[in-house]
PDB file of N, CA and C in Angstrom:
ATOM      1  N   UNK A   1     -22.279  -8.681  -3.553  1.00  0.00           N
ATOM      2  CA  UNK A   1     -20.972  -8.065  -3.606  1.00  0.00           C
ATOM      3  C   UNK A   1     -20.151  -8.536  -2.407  1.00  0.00           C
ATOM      4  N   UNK A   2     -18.706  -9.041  -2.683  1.00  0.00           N
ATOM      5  CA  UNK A   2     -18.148  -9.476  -1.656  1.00  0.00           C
ATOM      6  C   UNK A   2     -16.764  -8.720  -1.531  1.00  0.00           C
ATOM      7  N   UNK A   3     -16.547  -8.438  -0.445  1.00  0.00           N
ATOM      8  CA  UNK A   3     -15.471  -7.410   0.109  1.00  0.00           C
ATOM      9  C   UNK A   3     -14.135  -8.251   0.418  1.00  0.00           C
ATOM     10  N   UNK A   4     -13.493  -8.119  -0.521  1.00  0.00           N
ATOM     11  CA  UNK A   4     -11.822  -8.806  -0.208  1.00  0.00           C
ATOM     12  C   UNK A   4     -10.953  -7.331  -0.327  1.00  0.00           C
ATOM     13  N   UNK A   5     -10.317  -7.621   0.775  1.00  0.00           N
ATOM     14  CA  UNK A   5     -10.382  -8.489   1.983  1.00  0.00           C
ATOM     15  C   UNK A   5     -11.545  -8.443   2.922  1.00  0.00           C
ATOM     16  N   UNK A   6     -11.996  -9.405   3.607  1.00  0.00           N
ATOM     17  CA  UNK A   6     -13.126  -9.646   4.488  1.00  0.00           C
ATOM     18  C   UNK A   6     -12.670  -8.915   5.625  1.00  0.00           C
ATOM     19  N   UNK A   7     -13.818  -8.080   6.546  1.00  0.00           N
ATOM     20  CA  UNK A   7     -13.985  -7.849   7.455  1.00  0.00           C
ATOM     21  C   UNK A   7     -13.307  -8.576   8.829  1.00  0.00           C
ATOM     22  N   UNK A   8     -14.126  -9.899   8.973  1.00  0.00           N
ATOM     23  CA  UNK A   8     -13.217 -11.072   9.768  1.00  0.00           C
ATOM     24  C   UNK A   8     -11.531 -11.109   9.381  1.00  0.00           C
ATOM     25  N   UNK A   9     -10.887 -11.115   8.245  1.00  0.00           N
ATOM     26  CA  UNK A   9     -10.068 -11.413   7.593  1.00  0.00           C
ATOM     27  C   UNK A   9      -8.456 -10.019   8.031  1.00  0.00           C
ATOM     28  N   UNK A  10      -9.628  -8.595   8.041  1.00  0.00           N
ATOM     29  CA  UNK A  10      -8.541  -7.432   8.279  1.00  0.00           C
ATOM     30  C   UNK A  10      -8.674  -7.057  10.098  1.00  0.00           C
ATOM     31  N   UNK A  11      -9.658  -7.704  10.543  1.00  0.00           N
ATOM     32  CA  UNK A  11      -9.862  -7.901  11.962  1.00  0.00           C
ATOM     33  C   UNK A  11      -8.832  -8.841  12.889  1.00  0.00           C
ATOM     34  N   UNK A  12      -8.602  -9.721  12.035  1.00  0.00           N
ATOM     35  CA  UNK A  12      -7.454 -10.926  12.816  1.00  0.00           C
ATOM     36  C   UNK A  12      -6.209 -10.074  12.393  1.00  0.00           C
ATOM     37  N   UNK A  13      -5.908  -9.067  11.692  1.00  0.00           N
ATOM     38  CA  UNK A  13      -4.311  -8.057  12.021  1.00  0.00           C
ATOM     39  C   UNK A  13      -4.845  -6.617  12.688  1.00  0.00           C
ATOM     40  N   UNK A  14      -6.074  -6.638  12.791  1.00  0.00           N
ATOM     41  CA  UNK A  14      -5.672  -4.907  13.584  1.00  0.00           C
ATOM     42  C   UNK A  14      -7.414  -5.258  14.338  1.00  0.00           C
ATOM     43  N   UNK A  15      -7.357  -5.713  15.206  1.00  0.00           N
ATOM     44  CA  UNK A  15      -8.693  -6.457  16.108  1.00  0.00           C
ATOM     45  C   UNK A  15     -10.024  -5.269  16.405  1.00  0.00           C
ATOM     46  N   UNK A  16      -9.460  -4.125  16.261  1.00  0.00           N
ATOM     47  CA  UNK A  16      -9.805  -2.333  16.817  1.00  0.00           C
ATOM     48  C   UNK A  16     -10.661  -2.447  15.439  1.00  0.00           C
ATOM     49  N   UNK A  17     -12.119  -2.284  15.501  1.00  0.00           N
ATOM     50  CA  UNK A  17     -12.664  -1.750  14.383  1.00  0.00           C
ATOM     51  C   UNK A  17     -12.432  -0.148  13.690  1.00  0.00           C
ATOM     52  N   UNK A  18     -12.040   0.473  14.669  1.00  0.00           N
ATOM     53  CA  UNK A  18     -11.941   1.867  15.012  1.00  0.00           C
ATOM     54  C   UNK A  18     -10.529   2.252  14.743  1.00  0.00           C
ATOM     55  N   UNK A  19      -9.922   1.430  15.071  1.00  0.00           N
ATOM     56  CA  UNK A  19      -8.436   1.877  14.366  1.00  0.00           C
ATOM     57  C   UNK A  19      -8.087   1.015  13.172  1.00  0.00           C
ATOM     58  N   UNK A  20      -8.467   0.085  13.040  1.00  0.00           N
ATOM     59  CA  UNK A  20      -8.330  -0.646  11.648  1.00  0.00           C
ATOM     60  C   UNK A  20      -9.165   0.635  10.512  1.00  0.00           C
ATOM     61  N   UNK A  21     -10.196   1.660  10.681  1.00  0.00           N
ATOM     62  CA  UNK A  21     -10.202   2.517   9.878  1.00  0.00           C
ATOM     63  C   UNK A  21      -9.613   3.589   9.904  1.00  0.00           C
ATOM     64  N   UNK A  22      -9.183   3.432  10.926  1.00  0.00           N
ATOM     65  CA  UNK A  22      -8.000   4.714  11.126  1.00  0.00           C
ATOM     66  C   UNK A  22      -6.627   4.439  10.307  1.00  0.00           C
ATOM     67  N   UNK A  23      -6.297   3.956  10.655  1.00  0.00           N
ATOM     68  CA  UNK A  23      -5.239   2.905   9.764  1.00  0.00           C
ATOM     69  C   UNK A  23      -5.109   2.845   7.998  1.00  0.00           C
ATOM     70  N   UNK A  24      -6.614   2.290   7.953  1.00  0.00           N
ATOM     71  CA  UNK A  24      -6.901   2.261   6.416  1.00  0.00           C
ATOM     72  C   UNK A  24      -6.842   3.512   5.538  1.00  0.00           C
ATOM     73  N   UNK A  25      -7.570   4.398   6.409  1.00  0.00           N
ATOM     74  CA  UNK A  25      -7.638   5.945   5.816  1.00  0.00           C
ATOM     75  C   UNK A  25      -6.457   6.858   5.567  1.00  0.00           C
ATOM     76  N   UNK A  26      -6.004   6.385   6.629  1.00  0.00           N
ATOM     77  CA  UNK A  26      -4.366   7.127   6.809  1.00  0.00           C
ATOM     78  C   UNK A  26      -3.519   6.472   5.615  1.00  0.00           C
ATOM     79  N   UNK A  27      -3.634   5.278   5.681  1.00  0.00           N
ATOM     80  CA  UNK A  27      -2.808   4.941   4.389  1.00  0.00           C
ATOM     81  C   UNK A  27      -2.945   5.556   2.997  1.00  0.00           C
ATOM     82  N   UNK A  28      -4.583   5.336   3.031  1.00  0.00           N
ATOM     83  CA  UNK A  28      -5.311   5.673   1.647  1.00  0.00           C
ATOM     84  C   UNK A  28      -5.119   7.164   1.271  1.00  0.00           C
ATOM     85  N   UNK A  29      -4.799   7.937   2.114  1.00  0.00           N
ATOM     86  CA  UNK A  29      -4.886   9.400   1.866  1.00  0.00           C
ATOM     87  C   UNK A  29      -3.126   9.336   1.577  1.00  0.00           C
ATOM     88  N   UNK A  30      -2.080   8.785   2.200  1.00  0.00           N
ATOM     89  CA  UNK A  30      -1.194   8.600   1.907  1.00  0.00           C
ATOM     90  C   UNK A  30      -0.570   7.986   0.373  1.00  0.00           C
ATOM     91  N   UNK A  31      -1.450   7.165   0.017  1.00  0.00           N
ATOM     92  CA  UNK A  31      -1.663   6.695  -1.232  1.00  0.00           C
ATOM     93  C   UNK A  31      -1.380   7.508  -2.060  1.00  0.00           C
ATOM     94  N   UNK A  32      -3.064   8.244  -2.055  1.00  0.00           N
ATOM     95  CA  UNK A  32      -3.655   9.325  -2.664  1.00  0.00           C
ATOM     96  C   UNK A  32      -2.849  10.660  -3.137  1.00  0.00           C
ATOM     97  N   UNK A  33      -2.276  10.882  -1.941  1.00  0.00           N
ATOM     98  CA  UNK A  33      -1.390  12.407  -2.060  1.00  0.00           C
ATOM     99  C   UNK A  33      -0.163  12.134  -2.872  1.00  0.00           C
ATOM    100  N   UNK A  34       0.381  10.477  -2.650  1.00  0.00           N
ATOM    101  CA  UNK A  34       1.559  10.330  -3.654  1.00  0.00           C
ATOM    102  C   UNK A  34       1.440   9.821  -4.674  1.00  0.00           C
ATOM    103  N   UNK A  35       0.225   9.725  -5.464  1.00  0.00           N
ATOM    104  CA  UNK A  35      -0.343   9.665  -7.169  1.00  0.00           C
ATOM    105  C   UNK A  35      -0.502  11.189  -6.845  1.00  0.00           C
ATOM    106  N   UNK A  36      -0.918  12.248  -6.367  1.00  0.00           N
ATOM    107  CA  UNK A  36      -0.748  13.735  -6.847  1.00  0.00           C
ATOM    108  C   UNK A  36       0.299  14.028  -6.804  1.00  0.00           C
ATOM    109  N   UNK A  37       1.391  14.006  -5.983  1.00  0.00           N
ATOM    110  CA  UNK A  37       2.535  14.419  -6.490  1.00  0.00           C
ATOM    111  C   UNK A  37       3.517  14.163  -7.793  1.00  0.00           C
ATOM    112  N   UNK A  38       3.331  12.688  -7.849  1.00  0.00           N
ATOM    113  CA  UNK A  38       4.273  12.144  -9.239  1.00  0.00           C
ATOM    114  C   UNK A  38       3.064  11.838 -10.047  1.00  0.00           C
ATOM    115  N   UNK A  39       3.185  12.754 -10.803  1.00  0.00           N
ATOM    116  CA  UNK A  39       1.987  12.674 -12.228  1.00  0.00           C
ATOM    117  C   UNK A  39       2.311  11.545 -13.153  1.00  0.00           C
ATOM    118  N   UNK A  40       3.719  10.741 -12.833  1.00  0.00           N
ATOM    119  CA  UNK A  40       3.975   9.730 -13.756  1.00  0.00           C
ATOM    120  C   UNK A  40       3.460   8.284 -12.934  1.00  0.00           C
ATOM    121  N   UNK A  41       2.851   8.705 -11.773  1.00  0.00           N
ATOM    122  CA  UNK A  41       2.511   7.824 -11.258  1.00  0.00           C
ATOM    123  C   UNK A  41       0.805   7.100 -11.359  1.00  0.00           C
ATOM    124  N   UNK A  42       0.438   6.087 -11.689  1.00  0.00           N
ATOM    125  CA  UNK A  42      -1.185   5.721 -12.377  1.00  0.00           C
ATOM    126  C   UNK A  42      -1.148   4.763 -11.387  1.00  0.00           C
ATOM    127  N   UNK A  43      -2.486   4.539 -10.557  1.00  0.00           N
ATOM    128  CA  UNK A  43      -2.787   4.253  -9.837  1.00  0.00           C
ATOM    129  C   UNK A  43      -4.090   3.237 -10.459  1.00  0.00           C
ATOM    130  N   UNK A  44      -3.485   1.490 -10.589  1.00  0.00           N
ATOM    131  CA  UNK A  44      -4.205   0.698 -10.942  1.00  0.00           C
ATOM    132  C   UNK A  44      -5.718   0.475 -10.145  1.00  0.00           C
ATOM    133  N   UNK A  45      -5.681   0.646  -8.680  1.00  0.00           N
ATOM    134  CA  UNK A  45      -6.355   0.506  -7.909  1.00  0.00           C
ATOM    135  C   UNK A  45      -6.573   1.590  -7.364  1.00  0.00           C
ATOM    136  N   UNK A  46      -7.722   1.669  -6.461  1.00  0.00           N
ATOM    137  CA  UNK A  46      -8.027   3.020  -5.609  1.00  0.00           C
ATOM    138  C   UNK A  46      -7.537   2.761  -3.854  1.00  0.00           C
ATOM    139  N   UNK A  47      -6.849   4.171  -3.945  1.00  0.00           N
ATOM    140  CA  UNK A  47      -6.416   4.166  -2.681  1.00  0.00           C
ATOM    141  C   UNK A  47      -6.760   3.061  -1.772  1.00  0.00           C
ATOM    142  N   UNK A  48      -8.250   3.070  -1.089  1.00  0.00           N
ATOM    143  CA  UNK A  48      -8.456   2.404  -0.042  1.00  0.00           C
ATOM    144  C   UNK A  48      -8.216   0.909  -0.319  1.00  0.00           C
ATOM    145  N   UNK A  49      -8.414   0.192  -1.521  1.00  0.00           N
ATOM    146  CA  UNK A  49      -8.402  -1.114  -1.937  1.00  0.00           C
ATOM    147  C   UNK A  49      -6.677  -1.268  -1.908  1.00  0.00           C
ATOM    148  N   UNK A  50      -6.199  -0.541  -1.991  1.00  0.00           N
ATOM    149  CA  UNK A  50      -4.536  -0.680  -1.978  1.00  0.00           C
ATOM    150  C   UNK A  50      -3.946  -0.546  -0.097  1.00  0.00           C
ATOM    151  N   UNK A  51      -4.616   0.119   0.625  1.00  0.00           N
ATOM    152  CA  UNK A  51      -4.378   0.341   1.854  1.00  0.00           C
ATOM    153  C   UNK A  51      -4.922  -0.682   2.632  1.00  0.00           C
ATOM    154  N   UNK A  52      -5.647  -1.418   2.274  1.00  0.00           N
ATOM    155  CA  UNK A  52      -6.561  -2.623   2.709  1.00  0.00           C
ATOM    156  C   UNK A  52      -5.979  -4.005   2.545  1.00  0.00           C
ATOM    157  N   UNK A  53      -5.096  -3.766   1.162  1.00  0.00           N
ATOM    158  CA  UNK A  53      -4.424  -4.918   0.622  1.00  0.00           C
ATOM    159  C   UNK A  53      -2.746  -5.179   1.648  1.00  0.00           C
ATOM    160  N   UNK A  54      -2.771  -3.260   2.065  1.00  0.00           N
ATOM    161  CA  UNK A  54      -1.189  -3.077   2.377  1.00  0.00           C
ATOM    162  C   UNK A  54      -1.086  -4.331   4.299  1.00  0.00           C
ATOM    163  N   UNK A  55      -2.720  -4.072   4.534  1.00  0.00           N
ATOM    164  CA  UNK A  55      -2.651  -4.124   5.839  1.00  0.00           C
ATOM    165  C   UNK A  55      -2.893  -6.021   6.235  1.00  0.00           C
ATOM    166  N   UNK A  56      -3.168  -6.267   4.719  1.00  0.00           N
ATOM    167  CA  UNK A  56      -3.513  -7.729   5.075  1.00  0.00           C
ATOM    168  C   UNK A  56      -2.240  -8.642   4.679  1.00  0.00           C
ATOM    169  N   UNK A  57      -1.649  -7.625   4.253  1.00  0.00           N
ATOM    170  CA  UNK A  57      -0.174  -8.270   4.115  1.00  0.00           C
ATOM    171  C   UNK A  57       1.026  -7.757   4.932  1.00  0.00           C
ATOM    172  N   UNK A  58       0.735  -7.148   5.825  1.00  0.00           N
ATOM    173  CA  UNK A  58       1.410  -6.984   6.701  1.00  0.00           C
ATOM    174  C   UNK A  58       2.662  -5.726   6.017  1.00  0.00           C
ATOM    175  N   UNK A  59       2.126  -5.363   5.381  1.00  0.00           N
ATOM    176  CA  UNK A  59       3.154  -3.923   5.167  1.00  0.00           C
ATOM    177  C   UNK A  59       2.971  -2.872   6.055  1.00  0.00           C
ATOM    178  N   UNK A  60       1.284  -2.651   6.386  1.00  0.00           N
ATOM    179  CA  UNK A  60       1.327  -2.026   6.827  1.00  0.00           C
ATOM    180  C   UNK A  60       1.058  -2.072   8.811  1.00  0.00           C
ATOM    181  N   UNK A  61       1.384  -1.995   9.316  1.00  0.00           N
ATOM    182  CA  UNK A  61       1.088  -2.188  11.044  1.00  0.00           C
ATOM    183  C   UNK A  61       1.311  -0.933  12.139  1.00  0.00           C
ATOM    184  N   UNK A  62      -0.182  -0.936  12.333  1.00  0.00           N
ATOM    185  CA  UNK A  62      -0.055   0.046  13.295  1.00  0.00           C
ATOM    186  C   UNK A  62       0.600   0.129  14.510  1.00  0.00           C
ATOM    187  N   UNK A  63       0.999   1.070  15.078  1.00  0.00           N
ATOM    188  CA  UNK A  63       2.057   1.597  16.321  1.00  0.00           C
ATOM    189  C   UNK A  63       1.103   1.840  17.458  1.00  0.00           C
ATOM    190  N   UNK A  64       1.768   1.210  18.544  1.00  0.00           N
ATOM    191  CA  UNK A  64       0.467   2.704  19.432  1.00  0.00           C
ATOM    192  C   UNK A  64       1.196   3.573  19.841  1.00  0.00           C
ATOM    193  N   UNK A  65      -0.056   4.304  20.299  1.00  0.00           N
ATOM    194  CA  UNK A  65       0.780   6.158  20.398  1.00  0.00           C
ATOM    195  C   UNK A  65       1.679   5.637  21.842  1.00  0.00           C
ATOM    196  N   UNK A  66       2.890   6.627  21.983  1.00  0.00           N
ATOM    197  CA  UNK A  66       4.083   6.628  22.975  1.00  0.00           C
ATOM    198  C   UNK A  66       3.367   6.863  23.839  1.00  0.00           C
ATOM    199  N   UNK A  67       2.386   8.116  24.623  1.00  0.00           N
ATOM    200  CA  UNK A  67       2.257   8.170  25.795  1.00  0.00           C
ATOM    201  C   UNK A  67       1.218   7.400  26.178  1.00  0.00           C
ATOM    202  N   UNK A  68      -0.069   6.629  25.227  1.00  0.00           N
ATOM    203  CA  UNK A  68      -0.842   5.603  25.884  1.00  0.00           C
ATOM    204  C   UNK A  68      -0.282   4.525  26.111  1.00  0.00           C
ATOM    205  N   UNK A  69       0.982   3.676  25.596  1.00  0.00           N
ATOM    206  CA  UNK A  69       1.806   2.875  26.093  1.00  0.00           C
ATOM    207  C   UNK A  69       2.343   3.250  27.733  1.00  0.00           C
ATOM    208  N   UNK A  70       3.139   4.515  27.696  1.00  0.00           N
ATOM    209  CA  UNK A  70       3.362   5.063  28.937  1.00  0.00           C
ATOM    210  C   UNK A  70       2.531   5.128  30.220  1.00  0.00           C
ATOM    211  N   UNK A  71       1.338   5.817  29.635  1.00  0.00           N
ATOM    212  CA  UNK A  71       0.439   5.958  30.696  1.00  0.00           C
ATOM    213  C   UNK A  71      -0.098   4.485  31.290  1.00  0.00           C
ATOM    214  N   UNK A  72      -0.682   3.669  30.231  1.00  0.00           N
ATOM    215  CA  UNK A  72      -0.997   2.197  30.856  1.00  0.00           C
ATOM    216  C   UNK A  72      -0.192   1.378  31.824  1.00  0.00           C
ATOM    217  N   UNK A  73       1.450   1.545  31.228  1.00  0.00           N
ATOM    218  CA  UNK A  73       2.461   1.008  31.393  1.00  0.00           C
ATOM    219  C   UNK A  73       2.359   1.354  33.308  1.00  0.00           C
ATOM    220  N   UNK A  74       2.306   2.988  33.655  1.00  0.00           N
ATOM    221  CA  UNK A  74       2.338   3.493  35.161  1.00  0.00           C
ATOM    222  C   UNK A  74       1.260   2.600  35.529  1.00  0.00           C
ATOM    223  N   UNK A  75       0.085   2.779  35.031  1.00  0.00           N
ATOM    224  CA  UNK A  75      -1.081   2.806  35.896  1.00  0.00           C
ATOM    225  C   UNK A  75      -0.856   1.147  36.378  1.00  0.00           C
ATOM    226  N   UNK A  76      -0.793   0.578  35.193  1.00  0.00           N
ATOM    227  CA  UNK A  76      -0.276  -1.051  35.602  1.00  0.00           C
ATOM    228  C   UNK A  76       0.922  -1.562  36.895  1.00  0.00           C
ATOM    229  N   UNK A  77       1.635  -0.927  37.040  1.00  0.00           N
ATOM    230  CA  UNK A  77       2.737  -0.465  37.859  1.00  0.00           C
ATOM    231  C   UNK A  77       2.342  -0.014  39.450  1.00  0.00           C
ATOM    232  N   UNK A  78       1.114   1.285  39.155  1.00  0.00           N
ATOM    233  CA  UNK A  78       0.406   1.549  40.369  1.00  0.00           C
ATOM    234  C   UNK A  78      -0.518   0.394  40.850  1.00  0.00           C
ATOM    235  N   UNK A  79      -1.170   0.233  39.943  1.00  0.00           N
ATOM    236  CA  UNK A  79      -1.895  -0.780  40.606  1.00  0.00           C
ATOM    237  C   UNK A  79      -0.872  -2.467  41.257  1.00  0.00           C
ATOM    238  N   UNK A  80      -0.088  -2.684  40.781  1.00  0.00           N
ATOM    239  CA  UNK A  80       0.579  -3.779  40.939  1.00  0.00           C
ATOM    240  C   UNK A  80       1.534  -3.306  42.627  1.00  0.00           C
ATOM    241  N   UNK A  81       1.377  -2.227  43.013  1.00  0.00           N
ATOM    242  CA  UNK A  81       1.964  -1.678  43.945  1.00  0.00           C
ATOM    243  C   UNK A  81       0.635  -1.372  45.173  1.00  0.00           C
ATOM    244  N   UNK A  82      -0.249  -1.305  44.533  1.00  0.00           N
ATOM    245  CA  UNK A  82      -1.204  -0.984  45.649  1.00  0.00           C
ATOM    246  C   UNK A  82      -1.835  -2.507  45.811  1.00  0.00           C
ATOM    247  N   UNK A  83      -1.658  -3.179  45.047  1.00  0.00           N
ATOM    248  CA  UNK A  83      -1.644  -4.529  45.696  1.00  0.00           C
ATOM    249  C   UNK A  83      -0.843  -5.203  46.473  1.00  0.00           C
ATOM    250  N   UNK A  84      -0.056  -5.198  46.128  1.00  0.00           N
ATOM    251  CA  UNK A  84       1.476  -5.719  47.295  1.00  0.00           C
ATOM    252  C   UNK A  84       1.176  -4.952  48.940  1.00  0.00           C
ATOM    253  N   UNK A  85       0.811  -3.408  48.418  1.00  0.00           N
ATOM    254  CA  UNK A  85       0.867  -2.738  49.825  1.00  0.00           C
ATOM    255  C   UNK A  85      -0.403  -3.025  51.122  1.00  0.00           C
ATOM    256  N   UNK A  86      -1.564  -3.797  50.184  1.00  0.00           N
ATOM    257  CA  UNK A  86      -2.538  -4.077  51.008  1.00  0.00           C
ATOM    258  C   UNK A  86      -2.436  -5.171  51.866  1.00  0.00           C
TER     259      UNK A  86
END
């Protein structure tokens, strides 16, 4: 059994094994909840194979969260300052 998209394949757009399923799931449940809402809606594929497909085509791309941008952003900043000061 072979998994398309490949592992290697959804790794070269979201490198994070750990958030590449974070990612996937979030979509897939997103999927999911909007075939329950519109009952006129039929869902050729299953969620995750559609959230998998979304991410290797670049529909879908993860964000990072605002304050771990922030926080890195200082600490990078501090440190770039406690170097200069030594």
């Amino acid at each position: 059994m072979m998994l398309y998209p490949s592992m290697s394949d959804l790794l070269k757009k979201i490198p994070n094994r750990y958030a590449l399923v974070n990612v996937a799931a979030k979509r897939a449940r997103d999927i999911a909840a909007r075939a329950e809402e519109d009952t006129e809606l039929h869902l050729e594929e299953k969620p995750v194979s559609m959230a998998l497909d979304d991410i290797m085509n670049d529909r879908i791309v993860p964000a990072e969260p605002k304050e771990e941008a922030e926080t890195m952003t200082e600490q990078a900043e501090e440190t770039a300052e406690d170097g200069e000061q030594q």
